[in-house]
Protein backbone atom coordinates (compact mmCIF):
# COMPACT_ATOMS: atom_id res chain seq x y z
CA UNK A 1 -14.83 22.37 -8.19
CA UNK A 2 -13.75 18.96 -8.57
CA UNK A 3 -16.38 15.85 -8.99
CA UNK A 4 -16.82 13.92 -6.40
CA UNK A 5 -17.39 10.12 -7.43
CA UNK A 6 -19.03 7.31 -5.15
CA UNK A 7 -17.47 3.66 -5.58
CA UNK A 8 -18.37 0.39 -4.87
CA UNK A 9 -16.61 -1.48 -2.44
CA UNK A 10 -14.51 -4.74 -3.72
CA UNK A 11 -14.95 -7.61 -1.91
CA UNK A 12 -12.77 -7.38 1.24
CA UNK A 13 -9.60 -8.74 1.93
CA UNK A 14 -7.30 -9.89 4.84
CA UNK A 15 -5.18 -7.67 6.25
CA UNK A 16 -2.09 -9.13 7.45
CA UNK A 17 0.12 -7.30 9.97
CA UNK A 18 2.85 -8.80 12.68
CA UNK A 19 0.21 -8.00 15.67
CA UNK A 20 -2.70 -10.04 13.79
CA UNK A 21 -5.25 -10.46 10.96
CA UNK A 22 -7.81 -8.37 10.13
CA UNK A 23 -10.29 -7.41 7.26
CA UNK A 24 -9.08 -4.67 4.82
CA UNK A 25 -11.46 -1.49 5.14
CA UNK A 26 -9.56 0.26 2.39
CA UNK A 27 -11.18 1.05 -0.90
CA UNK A 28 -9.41 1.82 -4.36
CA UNK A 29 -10.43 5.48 -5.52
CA UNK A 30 -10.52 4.71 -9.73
CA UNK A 31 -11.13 8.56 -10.74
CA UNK A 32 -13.44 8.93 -13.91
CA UNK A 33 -11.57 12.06 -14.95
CA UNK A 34 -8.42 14.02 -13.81
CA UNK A 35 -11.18 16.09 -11.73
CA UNK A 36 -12.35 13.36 -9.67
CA UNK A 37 -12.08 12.93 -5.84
CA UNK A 38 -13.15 10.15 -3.75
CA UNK A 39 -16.16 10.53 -1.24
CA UNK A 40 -15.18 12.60 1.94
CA UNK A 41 -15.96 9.32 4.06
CA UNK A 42 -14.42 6.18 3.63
CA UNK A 43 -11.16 5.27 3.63
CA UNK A 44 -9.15 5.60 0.65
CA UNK A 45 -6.37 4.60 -2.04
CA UNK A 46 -5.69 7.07 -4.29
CA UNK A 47 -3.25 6.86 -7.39
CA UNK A 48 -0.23 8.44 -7.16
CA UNK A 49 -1.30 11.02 -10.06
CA UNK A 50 -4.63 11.93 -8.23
CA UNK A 51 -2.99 12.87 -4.92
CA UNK A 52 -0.12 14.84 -6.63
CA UNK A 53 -2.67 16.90 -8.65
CA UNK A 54 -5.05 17.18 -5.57
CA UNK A 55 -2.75 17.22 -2.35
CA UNK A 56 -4.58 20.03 -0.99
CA UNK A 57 -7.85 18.81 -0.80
CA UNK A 58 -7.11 15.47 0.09
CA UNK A 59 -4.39 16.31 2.91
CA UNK A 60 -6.16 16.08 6.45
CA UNK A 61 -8.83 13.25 5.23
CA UNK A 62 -8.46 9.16 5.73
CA UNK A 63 -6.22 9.18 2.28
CA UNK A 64 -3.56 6.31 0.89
CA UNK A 65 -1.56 6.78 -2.14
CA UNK A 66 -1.57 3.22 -3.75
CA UNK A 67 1.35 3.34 -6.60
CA UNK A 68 0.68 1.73 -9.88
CA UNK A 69 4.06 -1.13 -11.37
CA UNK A 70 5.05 2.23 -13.97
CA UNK A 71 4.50 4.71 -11.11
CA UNK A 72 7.94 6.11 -10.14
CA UNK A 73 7.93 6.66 -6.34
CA UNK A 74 10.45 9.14 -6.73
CA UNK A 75 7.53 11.84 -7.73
CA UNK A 76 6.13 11.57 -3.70
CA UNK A 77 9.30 13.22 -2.74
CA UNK A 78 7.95 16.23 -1.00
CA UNK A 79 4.48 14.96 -1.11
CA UNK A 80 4.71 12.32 1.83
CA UNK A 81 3.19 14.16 4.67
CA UNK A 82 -0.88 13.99 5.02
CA UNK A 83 -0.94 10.34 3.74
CA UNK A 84 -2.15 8.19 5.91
CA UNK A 85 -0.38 4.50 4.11
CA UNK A 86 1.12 4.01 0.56
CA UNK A 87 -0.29 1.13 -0.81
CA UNK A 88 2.43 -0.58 -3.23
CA UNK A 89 0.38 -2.30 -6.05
CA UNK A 90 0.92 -5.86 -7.45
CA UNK A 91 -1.34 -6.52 -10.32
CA UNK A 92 0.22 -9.79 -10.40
CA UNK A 93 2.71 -12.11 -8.91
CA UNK A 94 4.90 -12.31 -11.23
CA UNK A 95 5.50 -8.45 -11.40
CA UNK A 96 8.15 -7.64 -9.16
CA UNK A 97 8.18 -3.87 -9.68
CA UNK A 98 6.88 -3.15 -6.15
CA UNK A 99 9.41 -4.70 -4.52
CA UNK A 100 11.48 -2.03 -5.81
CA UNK A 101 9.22 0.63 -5.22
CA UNK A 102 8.94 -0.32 -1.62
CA UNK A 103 12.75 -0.23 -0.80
CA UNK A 104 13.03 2.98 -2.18
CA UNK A 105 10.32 4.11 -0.32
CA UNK A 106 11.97 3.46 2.76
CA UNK A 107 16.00 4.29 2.10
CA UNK A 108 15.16 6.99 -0.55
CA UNK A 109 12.50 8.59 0.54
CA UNK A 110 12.79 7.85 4.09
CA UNK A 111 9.14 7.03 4.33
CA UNK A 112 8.14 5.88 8.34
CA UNK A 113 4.56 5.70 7.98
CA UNK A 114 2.80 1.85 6.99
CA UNK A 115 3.74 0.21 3.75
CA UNK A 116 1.10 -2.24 2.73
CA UNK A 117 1.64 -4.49 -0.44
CA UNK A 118 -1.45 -4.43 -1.92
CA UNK A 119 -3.04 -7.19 -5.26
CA UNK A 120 -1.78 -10.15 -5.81
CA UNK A 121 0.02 -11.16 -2.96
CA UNK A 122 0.54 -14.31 -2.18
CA UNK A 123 1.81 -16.19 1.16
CA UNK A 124 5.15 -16.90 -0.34
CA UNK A 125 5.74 -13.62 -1.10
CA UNK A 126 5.35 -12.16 2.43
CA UNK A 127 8.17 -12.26 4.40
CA UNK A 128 10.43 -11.01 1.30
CA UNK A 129 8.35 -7.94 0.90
CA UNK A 130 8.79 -7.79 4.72
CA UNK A 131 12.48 -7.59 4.12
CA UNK A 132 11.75 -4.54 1.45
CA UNK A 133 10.27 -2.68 4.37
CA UNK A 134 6.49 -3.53 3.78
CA UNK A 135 4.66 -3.56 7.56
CA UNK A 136 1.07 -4.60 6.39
CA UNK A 137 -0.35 -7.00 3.28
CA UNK A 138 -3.73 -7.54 1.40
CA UNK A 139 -3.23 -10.88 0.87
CA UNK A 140 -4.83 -12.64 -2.66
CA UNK A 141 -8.67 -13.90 -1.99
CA UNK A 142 -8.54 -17.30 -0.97
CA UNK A 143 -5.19 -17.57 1.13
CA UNK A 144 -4.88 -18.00 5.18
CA UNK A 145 -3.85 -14.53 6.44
CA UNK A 146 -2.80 -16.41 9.71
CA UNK A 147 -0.50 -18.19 7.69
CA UNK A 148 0.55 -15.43 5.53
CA UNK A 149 1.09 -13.89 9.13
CA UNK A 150 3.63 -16.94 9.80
CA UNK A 151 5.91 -16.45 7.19
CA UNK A 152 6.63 -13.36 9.01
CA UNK A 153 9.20 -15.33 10.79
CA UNK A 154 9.99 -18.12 8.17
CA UNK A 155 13.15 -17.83 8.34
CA UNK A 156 16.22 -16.86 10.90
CA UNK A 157 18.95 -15.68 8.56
CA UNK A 158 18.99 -13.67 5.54
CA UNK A 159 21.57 -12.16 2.82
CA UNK A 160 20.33 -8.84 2.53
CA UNK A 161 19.94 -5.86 5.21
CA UNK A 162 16.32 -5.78 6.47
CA UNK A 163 14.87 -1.94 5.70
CA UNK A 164 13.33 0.11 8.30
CA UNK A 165 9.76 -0.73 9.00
CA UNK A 166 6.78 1.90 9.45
CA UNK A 167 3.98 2.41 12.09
CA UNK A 168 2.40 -0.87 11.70
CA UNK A 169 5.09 -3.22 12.28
């Protein structure tokens, strides 16, 4: 039987989507061991590793797959259905990795369900994940998710294709 391990909370962050702002209610599942699950309540983000080696018993609960910069989102193909949101990490802004990650989500794997970018995201950043197919955002403690919710919409025209959006666009 696996072990199930209780975590603390992080402080919470605003969630950004195009019908408003909100506070973040997600929490990041860190497993001690390969064994570990999170706590049956709550919601939360799983690594990618933990909900490939657990699918099972995670399937049918409030469960997020939040993918790591060296995660290759390739491995979810087949996996996709039971998750409630894949969270797209950004340890920092000036890893660009997710953006990646995100796209392929959406025209590889065909993922429909809410994309959230997820670390250190910054306003700026916003409406270019948008344009990788991210719906929601965590935005970095400290910036206006009202504004970050503006940028949305910064700007009319664009070079590249915009990618299908998921449930919480």
């Amino acid at each position: 039987m696996s072990e199930i391990v209780e975590q603390a909370a992080e402080a919470p962050r605003q969630l950004v989507r195009a019908d408003g702002v909100s506070q973040d209610d997600w929490q990041r599942f860190e497993p001690a061991d390969a064994a570990a699950l999170p706590a049956a309540e709550g919601r939360w983000l799983v690594p990618l590793a933990t909900w490939l080696a657990h699918e099972a018993a995670l399937r049918g609960r409030e469960v997020g797959v939040l993918v790591a910069p060296g995660d290759d989102v390739r491995d979810l193909e087949g996996h996709l259905e039971g998750l409630a949101l894949i969270a797209v990490d950004f340890p920092s802004f000036v890893d660009g990795r997710g953006f990646s990650s995100g796209r392929l989500l959406r025209t590889a794997l065909g993922w429909e369900g809410e994309m959230r970018a997820v670390g250190d995201v910054l306003i700026d950043t916003v409406f270019y994940l948008s344009r990788c197919g991210f719906d929601s955002f965590t935005m970095k403690p400290g910036h206006d998710g009202e504004a970050a919710r503006g940028q949305l919409h910064a700007f009319s025209v664009s070079y590249q294709p915009q990618y299908p959006l998921g449930a919480a666009a």
